[in-house]
C-alpha atoms as a PDB file:
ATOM      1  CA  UNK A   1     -10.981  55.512-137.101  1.00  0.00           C
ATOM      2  CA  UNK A   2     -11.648  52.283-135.256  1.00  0.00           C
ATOM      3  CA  UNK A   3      -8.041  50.800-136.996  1.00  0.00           C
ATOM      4  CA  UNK A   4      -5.645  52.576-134.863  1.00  0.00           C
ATOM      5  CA  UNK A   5      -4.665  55.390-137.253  1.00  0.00           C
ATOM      6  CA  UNK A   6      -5.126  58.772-136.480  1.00  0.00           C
ATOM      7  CA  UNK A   7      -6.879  60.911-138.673  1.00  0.00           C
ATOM      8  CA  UNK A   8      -5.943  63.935-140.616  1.00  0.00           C
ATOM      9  CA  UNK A   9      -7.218  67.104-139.485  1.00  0.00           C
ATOM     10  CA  UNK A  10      -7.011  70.896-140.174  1.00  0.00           C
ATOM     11  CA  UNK A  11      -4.455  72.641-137.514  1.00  0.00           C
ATOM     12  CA  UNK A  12      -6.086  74.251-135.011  1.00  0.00           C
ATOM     13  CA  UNK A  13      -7.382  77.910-135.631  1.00  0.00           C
ATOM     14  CA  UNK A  14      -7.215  77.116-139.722  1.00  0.00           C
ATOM     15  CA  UNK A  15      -4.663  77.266-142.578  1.00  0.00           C
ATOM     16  CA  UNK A  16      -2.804  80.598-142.972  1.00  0.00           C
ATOM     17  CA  UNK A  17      -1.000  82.095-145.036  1.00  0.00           C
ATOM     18  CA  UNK A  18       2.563  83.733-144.943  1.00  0.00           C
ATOM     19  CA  UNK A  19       3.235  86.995-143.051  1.00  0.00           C
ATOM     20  CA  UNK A  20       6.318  89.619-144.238  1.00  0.00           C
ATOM     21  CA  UNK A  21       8.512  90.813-141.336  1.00  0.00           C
ATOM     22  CA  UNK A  22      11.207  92.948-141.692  1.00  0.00           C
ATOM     23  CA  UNK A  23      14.139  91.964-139.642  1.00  0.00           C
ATOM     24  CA  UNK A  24      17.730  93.134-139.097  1.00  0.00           C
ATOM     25  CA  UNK A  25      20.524  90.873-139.826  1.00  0.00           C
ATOM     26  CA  UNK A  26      24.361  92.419-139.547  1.00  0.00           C
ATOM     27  CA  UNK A  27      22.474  95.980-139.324  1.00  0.00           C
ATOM     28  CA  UNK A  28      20.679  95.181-142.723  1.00  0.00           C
ATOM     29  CA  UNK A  29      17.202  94.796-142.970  1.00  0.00           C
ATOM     30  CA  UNK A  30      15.275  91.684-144.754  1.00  0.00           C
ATOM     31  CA  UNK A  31      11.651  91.522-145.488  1.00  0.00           C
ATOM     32  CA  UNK A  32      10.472  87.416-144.532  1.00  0.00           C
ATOM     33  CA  UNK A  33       7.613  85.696-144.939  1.00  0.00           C
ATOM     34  CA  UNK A  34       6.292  82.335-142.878  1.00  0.00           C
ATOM     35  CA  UNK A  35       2.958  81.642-141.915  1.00  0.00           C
ATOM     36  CA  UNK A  36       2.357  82.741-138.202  1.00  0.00           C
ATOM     37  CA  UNK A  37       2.839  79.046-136.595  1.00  0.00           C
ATOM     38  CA  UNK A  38       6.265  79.548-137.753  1.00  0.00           C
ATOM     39  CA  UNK A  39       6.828  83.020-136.211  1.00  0.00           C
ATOM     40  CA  UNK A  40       5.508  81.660-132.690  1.00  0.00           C
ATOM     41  CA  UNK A  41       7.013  78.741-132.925  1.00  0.00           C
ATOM     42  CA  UNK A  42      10.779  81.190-134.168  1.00  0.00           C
ATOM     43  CA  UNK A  43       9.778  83.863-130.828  1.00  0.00           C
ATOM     44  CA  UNK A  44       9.338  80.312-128.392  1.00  0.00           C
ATOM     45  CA  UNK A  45      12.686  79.135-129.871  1.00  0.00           C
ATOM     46  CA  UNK A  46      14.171  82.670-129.350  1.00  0.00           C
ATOM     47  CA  UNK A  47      12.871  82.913-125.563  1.00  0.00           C
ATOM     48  CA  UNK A  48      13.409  80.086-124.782  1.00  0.00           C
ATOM     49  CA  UNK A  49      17.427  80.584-125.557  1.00  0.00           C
ATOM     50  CA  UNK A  50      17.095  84.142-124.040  1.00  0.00           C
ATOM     51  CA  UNK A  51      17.555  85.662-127.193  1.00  0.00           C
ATOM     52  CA  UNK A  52      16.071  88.306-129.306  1.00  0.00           C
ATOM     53  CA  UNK A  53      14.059  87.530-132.045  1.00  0.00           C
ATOM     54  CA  UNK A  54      16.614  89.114-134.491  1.00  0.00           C
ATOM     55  CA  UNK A  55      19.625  86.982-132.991  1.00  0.00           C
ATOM     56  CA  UNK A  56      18.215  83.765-133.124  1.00  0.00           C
ATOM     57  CA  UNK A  57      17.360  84.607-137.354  1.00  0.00           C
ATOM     58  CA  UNK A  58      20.688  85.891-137.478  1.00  0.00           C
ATOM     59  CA  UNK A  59      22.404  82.728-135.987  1.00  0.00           C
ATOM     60  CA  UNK A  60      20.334  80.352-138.003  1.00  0.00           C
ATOM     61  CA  UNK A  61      21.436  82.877-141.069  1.00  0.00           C
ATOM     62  CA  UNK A  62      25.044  82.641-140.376  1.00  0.00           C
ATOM     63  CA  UNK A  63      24.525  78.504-140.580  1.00  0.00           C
ATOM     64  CA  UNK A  64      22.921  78.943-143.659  1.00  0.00           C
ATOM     65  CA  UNK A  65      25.542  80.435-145.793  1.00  0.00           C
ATOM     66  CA  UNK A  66      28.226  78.264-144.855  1.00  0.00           C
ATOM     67  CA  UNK A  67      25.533  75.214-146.799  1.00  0.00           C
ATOM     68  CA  UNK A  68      27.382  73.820-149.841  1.00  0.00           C
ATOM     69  CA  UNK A  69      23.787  75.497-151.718  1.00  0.00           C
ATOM     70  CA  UNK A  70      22.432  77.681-149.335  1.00  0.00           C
ATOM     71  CA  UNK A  71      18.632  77.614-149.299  1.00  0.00           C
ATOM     72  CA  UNK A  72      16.607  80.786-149.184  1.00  0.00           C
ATOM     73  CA  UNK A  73      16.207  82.302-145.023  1.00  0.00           C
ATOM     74  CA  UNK A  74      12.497  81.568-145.347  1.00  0.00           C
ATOM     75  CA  UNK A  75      13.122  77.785-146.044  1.00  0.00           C
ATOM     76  CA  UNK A  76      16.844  77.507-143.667  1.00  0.00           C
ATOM     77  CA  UNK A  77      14.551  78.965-140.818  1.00  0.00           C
ATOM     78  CA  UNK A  78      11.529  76.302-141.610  1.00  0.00           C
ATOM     79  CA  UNK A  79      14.052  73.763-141.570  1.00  0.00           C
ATOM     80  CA  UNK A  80      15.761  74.669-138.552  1.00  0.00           C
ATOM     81  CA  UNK A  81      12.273  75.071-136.469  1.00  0.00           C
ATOM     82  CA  UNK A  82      11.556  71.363-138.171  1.00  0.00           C
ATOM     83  CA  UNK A  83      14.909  70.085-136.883  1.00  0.00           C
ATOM     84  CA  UNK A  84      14.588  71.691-133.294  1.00  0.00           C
ATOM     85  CA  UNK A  85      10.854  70.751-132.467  1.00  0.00           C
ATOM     86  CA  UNK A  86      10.268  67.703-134.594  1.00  0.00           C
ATOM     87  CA  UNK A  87      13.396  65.149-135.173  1.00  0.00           C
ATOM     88  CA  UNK A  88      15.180  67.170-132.047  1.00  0.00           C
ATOM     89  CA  UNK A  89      12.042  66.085-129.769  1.00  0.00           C
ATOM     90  CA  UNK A  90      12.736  62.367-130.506  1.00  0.00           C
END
């Protein structure tokens, strides 16, 4: 666009749709589903804090049900990632 704005594209590698993983929180497994950008971008966070996958999840679990109306995992993790990589960037 010649007026400055950037335009919108398609992410790279295409749209896709959520993948179930079962992980272990407090020794109880839970089935989740995000769409693979999320699960990279979950392992990079988890890595990058030295951390296995399954503690990070758990960590970001234990902040979720202390919410005054806890979201579901799915969304508290989405959130999270958003708040790390996006606003925590700034």
């Amino acid at each position: 666009m010649s007026d400055g704005r950037r335009p919108v594209a398609a992410p790279a590698g295409g749209f896709a749709g959520p993948v179930k993983r079962s992980i272990t929180i407090a020794g109880h497994a839970t089935s989740i589903s995000l769409e693979p950008a999320f699960w990279r971008a979950l392992e990079a966070a988890a890595a990058a804090r030295g951390l296995p996958l399954s503690a990070l999840v758990a960590a970001i679990d234990a902040l979720r049900i202390r919410a005054d109306d806890p979201p579901n995992l799915a969304s508290a993790l989405r959130s999270w990632l958003f708040a790390e990589y996006a606003i925590g960037s700034q």
